[in-house]
Protein backbone atom coordinates (compact mmCIF):
# COMPACT_ATOMS: atom_id res chain seq x y z
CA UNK A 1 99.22 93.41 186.02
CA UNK A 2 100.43 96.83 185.28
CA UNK A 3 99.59 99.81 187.02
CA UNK A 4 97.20 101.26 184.50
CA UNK A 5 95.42 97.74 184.42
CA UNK A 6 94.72 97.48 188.11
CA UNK A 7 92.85 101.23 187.99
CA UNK A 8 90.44 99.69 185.38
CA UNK A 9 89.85 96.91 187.55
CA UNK A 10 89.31 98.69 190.87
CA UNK A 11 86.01 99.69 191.88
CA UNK A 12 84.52 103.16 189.87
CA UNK A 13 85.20 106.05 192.30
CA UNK A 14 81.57 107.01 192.42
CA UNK A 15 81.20 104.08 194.04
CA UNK A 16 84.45 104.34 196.53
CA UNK A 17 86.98 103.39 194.54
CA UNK A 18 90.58 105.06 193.98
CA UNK A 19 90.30 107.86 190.73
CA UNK A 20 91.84 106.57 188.08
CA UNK A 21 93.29 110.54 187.01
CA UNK A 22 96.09 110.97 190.24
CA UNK A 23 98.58 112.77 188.98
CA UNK A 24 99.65 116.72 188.73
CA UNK A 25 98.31 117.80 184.93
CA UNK A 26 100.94 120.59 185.00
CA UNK A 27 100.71 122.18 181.71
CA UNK A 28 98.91 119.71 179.59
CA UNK A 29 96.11 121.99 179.14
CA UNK A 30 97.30 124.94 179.34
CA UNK A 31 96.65 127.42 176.45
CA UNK A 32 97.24 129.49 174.13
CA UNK A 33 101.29 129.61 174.44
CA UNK A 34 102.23 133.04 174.12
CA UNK A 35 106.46 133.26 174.52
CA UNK A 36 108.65 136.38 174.67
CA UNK A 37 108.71 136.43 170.60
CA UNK A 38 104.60 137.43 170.37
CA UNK A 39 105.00 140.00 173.68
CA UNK A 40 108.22 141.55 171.60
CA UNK A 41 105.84 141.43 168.29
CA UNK A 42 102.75 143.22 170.36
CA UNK A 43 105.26 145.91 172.07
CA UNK A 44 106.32 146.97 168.28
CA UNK A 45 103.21 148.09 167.22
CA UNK A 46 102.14 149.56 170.58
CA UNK A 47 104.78 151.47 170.17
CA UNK A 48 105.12 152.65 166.94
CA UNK A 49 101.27 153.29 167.75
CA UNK A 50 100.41 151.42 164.75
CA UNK A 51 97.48 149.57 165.68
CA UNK A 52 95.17 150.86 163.31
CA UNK A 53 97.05 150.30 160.56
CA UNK A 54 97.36 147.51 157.86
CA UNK A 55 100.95 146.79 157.11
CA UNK A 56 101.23 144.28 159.75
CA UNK A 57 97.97 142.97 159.05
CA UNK A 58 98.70 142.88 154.82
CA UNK A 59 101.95 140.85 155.85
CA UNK A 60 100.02 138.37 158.04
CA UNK A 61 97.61 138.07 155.48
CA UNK A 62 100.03 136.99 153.10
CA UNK A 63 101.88 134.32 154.71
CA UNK A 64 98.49 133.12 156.21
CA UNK A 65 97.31 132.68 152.37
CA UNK A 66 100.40 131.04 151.75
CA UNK A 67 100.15 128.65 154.61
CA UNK A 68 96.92 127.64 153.43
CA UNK A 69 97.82 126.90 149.78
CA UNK A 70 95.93 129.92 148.71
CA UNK A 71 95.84 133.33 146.55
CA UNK A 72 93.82 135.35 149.19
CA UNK A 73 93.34 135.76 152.70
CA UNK A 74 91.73 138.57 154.60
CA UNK A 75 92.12 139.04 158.16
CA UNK A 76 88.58 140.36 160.20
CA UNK A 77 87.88 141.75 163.99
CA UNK A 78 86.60 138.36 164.85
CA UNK A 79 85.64 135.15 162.88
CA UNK A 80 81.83 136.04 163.10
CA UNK A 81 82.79 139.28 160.88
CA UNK A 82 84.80 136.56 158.73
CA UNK A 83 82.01 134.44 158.59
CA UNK A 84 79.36 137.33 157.82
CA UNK A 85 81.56 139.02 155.22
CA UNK A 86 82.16 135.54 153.22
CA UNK A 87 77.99 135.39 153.09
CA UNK A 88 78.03 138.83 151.42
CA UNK A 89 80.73 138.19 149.00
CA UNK A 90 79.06 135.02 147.95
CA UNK A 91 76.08 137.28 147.31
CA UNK A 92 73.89 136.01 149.73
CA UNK A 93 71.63 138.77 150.64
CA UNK A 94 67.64 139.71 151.02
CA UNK A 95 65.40 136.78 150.61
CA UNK A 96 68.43 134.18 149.97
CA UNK A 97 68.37 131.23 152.12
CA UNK A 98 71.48 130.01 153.70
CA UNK A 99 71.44 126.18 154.80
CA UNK A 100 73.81 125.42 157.89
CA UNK A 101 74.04 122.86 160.88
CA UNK A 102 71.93 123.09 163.79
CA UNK A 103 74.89 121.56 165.68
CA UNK A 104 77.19 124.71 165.88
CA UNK A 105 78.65 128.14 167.35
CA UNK A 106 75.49 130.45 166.60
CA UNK A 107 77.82 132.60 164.55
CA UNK A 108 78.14 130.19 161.85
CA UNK A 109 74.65 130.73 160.80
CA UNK A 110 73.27 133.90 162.24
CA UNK A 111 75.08 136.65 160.65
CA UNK A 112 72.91 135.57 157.47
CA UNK A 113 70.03 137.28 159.25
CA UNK A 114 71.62 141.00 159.77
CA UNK A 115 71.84 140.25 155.66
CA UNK A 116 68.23 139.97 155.18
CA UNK A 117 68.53 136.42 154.68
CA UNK A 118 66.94 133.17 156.46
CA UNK A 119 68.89 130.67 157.66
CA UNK A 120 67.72 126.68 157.16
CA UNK A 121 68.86 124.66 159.56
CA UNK A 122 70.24 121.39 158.81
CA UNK A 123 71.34 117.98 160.91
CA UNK A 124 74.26 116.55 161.53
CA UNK A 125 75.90 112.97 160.97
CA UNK A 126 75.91 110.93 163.99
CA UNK A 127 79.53 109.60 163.68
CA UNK A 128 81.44 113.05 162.19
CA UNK A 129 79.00 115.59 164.18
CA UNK A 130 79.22 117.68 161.08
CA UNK A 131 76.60 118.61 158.27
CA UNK A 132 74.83 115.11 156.67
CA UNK A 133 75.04 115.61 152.76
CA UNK A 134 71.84 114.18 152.71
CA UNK A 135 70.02 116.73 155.05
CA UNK A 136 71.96 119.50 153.27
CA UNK A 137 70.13 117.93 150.03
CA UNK A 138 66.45 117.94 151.30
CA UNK A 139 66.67 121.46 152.64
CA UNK A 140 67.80 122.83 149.21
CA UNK A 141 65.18 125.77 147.64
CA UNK A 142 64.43 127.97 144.70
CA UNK A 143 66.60 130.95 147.18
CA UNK A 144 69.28 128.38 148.32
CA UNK A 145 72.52 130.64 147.92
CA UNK A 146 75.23 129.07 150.33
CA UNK A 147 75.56 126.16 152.40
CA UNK A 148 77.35 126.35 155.54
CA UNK A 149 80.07 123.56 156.13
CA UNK A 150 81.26 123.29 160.12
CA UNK A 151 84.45 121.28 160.55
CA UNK A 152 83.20 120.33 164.06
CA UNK A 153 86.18 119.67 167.20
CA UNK A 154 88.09 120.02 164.65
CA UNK A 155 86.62 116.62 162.49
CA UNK A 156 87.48 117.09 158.70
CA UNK A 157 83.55 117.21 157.04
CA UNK A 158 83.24 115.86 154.07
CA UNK A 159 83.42 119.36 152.02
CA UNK A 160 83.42 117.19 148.44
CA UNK A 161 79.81 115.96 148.88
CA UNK A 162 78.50 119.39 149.66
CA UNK A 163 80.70 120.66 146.69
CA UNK A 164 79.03 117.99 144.50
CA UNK A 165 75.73 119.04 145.56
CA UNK A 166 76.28 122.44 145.64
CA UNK A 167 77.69 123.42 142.49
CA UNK A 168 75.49 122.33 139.37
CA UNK A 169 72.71 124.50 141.42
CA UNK A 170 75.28 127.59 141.50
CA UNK A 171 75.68 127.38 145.47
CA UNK A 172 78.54 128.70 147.19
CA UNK A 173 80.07 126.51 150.15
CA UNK A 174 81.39 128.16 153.00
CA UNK A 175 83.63 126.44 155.35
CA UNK A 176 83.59 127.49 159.09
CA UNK A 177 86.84 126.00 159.99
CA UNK A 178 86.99 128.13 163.42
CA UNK A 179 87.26 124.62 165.13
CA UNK A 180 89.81 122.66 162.92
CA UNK A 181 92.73 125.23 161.85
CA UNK A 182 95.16 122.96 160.14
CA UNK A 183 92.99 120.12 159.11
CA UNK A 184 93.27 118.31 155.90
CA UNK A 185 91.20 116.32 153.66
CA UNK A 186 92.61 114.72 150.79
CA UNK A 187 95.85 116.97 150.69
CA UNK A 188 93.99 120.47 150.80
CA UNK A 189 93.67 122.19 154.37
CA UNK A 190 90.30 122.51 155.31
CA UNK A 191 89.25 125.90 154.35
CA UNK A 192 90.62 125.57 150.72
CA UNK A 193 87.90 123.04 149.78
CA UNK A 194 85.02 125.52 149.34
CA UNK A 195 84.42 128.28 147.43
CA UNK A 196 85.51 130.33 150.79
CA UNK A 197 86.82 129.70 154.09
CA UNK A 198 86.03 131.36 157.31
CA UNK A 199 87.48 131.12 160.76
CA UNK A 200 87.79 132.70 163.97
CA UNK A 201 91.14 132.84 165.97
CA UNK A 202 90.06 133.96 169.84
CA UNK A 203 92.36 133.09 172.49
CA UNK A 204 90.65 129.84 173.02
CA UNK A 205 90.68 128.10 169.70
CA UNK A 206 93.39 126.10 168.31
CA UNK A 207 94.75 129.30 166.45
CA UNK A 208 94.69 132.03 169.09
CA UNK A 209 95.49 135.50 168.10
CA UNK A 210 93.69 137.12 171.04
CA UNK A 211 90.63 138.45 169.41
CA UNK A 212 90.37 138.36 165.17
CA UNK A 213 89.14 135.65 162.10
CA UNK A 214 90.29 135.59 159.23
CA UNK A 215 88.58 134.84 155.27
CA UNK A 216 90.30 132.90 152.65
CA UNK A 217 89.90 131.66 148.80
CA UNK A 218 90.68 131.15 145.51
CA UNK A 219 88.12 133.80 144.09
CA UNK A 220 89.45 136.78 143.40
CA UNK A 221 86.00 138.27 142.85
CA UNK A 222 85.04 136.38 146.38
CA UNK A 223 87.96 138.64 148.40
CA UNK A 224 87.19 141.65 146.94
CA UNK A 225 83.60 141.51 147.59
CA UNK A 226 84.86 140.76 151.05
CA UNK A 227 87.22 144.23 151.00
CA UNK A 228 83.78 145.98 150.15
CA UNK A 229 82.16 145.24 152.40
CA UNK A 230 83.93 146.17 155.30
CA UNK A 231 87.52 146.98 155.02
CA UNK A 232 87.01 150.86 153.28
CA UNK A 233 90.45 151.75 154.08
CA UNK A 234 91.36 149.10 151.28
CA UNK A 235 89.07 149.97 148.41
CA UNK A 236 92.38 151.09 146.67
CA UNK A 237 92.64 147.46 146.36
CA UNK A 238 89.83 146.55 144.07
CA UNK A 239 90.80 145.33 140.89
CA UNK A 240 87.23 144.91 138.94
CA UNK A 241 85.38 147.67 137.63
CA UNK A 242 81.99 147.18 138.97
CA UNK A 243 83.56 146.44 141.98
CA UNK A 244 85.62 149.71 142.23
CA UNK A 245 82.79 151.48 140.78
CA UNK A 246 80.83 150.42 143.90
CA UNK A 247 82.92 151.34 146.55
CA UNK A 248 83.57 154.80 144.67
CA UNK A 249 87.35 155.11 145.39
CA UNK A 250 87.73 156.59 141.76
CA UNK A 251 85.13 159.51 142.69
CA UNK A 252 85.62 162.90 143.29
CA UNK A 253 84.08 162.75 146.80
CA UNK A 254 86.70 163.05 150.04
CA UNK A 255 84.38 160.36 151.01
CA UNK A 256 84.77 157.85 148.41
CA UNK A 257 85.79 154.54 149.64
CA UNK A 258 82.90 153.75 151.93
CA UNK A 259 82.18 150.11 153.34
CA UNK A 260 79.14 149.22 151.88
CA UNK A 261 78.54 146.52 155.18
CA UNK A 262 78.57 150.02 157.05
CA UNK A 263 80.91 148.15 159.14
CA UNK A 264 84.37 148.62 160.31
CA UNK A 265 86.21 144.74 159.75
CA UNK A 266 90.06 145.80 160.14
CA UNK A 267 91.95 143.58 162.76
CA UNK A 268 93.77 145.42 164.93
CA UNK A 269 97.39 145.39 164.32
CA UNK A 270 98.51 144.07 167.55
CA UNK A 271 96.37 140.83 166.54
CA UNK A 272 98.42 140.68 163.68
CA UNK A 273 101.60 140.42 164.71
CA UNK A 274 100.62 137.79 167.14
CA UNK A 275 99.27 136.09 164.25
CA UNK A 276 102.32 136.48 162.58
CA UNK A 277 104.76 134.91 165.43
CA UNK A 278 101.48 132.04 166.15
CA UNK A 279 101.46 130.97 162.69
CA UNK A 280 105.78 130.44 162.42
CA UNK A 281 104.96 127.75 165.19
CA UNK A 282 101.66 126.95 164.87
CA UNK A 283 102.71 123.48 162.56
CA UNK A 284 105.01 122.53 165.25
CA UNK A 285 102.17 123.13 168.45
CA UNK A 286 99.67 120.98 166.13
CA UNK A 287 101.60 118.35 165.79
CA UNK A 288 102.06 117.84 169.38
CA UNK A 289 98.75 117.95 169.87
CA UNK A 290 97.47 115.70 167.43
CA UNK A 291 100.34 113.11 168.86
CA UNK A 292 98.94 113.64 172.03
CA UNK A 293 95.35 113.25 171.19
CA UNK A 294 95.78 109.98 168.49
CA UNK A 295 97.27 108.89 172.02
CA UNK A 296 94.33 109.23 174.07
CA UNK A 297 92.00 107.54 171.70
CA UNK A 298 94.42 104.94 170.80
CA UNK A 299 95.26 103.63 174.53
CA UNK A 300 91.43 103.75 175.05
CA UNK A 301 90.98 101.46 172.19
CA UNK A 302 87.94 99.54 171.54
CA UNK A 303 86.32 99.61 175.33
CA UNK A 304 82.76 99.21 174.32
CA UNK A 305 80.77 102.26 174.59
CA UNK A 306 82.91 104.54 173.39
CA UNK A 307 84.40 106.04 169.91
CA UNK A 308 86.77 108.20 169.18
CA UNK A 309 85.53 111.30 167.07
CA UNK A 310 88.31 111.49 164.66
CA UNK A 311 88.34 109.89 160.79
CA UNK A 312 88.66 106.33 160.87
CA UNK A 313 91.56 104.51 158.98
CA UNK A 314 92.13 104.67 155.97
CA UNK A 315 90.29 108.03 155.43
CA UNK A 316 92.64 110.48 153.87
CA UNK A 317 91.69 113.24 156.36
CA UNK A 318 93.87 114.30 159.12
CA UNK A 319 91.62 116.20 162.06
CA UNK A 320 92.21 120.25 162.91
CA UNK A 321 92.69 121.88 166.08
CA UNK A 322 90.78 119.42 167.78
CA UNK A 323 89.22 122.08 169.64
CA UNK A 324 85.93 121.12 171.56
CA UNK A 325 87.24 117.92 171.00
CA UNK A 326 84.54 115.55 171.76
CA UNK A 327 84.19 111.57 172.33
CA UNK A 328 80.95 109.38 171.00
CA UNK A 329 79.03 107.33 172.85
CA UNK A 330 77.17 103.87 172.56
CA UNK A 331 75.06 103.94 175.14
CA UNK A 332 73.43 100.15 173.83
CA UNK A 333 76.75 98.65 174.03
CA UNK A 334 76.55 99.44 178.11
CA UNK A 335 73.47 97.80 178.32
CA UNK A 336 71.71 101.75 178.27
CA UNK A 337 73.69 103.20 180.90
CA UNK A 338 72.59 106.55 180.35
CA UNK A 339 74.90 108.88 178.97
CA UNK A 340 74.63 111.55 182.35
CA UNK A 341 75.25 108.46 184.50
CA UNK A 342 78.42 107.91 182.41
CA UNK A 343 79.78 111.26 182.73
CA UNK A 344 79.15 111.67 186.35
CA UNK A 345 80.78 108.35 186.61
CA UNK A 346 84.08 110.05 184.89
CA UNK A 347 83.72 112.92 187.00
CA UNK A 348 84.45 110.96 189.73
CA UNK A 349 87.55 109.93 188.52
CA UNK A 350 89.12 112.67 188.04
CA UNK A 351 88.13 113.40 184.17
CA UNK A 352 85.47 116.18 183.97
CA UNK A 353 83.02 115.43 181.60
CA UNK A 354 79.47 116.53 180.39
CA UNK A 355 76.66 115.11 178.13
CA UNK A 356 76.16 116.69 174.55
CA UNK A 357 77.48 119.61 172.88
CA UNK A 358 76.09 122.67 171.54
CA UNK A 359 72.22 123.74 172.13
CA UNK A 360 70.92 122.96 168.65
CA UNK A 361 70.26 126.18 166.93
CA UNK A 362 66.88 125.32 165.53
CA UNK A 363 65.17 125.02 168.87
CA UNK A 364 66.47 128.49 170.03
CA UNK A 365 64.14 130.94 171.06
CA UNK A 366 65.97 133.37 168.21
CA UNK A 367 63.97 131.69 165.25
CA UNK A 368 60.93 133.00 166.75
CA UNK A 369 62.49 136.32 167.63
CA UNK A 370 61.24 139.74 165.65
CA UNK A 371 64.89 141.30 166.08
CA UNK A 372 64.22 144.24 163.37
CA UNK A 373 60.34 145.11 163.86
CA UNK A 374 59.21 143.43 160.98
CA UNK A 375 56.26 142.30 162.43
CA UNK A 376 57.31 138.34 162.61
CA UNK A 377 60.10 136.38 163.44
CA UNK A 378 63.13 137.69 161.32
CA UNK A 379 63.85 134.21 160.18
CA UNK A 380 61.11 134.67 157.85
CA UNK A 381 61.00 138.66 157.26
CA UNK A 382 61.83 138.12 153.96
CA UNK A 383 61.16 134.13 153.27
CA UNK A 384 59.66 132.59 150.63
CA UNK A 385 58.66 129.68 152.68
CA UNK A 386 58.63 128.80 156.51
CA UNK A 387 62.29 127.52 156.59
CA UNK A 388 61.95 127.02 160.49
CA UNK A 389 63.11 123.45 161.71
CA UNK A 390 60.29 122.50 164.66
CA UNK A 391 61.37 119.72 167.34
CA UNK A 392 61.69 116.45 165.96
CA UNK A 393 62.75 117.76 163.03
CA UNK A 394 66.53 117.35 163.16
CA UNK A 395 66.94 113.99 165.32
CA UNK A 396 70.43 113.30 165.36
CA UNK A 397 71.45 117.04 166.57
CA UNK A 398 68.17 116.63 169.36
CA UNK A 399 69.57 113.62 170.59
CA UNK A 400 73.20 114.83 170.96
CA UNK A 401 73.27 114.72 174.76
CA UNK A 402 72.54 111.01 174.47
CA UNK A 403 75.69 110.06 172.10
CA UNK A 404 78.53 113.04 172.61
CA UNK A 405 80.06 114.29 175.90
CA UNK A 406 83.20 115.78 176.06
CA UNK A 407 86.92 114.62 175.09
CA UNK A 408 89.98 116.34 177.46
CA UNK A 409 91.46 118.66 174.89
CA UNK A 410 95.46 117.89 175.42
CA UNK A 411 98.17 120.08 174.69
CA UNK A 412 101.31 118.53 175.22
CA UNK A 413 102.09 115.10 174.92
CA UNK A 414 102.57 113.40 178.41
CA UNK A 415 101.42 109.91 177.79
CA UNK A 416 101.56 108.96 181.57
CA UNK A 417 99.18 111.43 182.39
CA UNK A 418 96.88 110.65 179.17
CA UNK A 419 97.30 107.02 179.90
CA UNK A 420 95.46 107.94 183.02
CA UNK A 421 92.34 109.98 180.92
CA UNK A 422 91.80 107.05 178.74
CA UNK A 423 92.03 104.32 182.06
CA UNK A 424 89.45 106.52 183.27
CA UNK A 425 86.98 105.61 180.66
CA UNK A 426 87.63 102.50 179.80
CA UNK A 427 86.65 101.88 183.72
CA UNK A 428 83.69 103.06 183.96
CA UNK A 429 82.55 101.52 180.94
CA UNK A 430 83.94 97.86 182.88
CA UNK A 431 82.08 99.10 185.39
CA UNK A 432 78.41 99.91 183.83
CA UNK A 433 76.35 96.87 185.18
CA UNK A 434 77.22 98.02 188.99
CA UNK A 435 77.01 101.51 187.77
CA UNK A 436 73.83 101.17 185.91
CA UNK A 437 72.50 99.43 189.39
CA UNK A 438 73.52 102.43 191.39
């Protein structure tokens, strides 16, 4: 019997048996990885006290765009800026509706609001934790101007179903890929899919840059609408009329070239050039850890009880960043061990672990909130309809502390130590009858 074996058979450690995680993680999960190449990249602009400028950020920009297969891309303080500013440039604005998952970041829907817009939230598919088509579909209204697409721990969502829905009723889809940098569906990188891509880059997500996000597409019309709205030191930029006629950069006015988001979106410089020396190895730092994560899930196998949230075979779809990577759970298959029981079980063994995900957004006490004085709950300020989701309303995203819990998020691939993650669960789920008892 080999040594990984005789952990899964020993008794769980809740109940006083050896942990099945022993060894030293050393730097498995340690992240970002920042190297004397981004601290030489920072000191340059620091010290040519450049870091309000945009020539670093306009060459980041470009090889970002090119990375992603793309004409455009438009770097932003932070991804909820990138995510706000892709809303306005699809022309979402007072009265619109804008339909996203309940099981998300807040920032991937609530920006609509400071727009004058209402935001309809959606559920999620149980397997792929990302928006259901078929929710999407029965949320659609007369105001429906953008749909919302969250490429959740980094799982590849099926962007061509929304697309197919979305565009005979002239619907932009926006893709939140803040958790899945790098992911691919069908040869195109998620991001590319929609009509525009949004993402942020903090130090904790798979893409860190410090603090910044970054907007990308095909549609010319799409970026510059984005430059408009908050990037006035770029107006210079503009290429259509109306658009330049907006921003008045062709006026006679010193203060011509005014953001029309009244907000100030420029990344600061010494962002960029971290972005710059991230993205040269980012391909090479994904790889590893998607070797090291197709590891986990593949030495834990088929134990009962447990799937691995990643596209199953034979899906042309190859997961992002994996960041909040998560793990499924069949709670049936353990004859109803309950999912907390589980968790507290893997605790024990050295794997930390905790039910669910996300709060779902549509039971937050912001939907009722009256943020601008309008008398009632800003969701519906400017509504045509109540577009509020009440409890019971979006099962699969209520019930995700019952079927989701989380997935160690690896960085380097040491398959002894990994080994030891996925003998972890597939012991206590040997162990649920005496567990279950306890």
């Amino acid at each position: 019997m080999s040594e990984t074996e005789e952990k899964v058979g020993a008794a769980p450690a809740l109940l006083g048996g050896p942990k099945a995680v022993a060894s030293d993680p050393g730097d498995i999960f340690r992240w970002p990885v920042y190297t004397e190449e981004d601290e030489q990249a920072v000191l340059e602009v620091m010290r040519a006290g450049a870091m309000s400028g945009t020539d670093v950020t306009r060459r980041f920009e470009a090889e970002f765009a090119d990375w992603m297969g793309l004409p455009f891309a438009l770097a932003h303080v932070n991804g909820t800026a990138a995510l706000q500013a892709a809303m306005w440039a699809c022309g979402v604005g007072r009265g619109d509706e804008v339909i996203c998952p309940s099981m998300t970041f807040w920032a991937s829907g609530l920006p609509a609001l400071g727009l004058g817009a209402s935001v309809v939230w959606a559920d999620i598919r149980r397997d792929t934790l990302c928006l259901d088509p078929a929710s999407a579909a029965e949320r659609i209204g007369e105001r429906t101007k953008a749909i919302v697409v969250v490429h959740y721990g980094g799982y590849p969502a099926d962007v061509d179903a929304i697309m197919a829905l979305a565009e005979p009723r002239g619907i932009k889809v926006i893709e939140d890929v803040s958790h899945a940098h790098g992911g691919a569906r069908r040869g195109r990188k998620l991001g590319a899919i929609g009509h525009v891509g949004a993402m942020s880059c903090m130090s904790g997500k798979a893409f860190p840059i410090g603090e910044g996000g970054m907007l990308v597409t095909a549609d010319r019309e799409i970026y510059e609408r984005a430059i408009l709205w908050g990037h006035y030191q770029r107006h210079g930029d503009l290429t259509i009329p109306a658009l330049r006629a907006l921003s008045g950069v062709d006026g006679p006015s010193a203060m011509s070239g005014l953001p029309l988001g009244a907000v100030k979106h420029r990344l600061n410089q010494m962002a960029s050039a971290l972005g710059r020396v991230q993205l040269r190895h980012f391909d090479e730092r994904l790889s590893e850890i998607r070797r090291a994560m197709h590891h986990f899930w593949d030495a834990v196998g088929e134990t009962p009880g447990v799937r691995a949230h990643r596209p199953p075979d034979g899906d042309d779809a190859e997961m992002g960043g994996w960041y909040h990577a998560r793990a499924l759970y069949v709670g049936e298959e353990l004859g109803g061990l309950p999912l907390a029981r589980f968790c507290e079980a893997l605790g024990a063994e050295g794997y930390p672990a905790r039910p669910g995900a996300n709060m779902p957004l549509h039971l937050q006490a912001v939907n009722e909130a009256d943020i601008y004085g309008d008398g009632r709950p800003t969701l519906l300020a400017n509504a045509a309809r109540d577009v509020r989701a009440p409890a019971g309303s979006l099962p699969v995203a209520e019930a995700i502390a019952e079927f989701c819990f989380d997935a160690p998020w690896f960085k380097r691939y040491r398959p002894a130590v990994i080994e030891e993650y996925a003998a972890a669960l597939r012991k206590v789920a040997a162990h649920a009858d005496e567990l279950r008892e306890g």
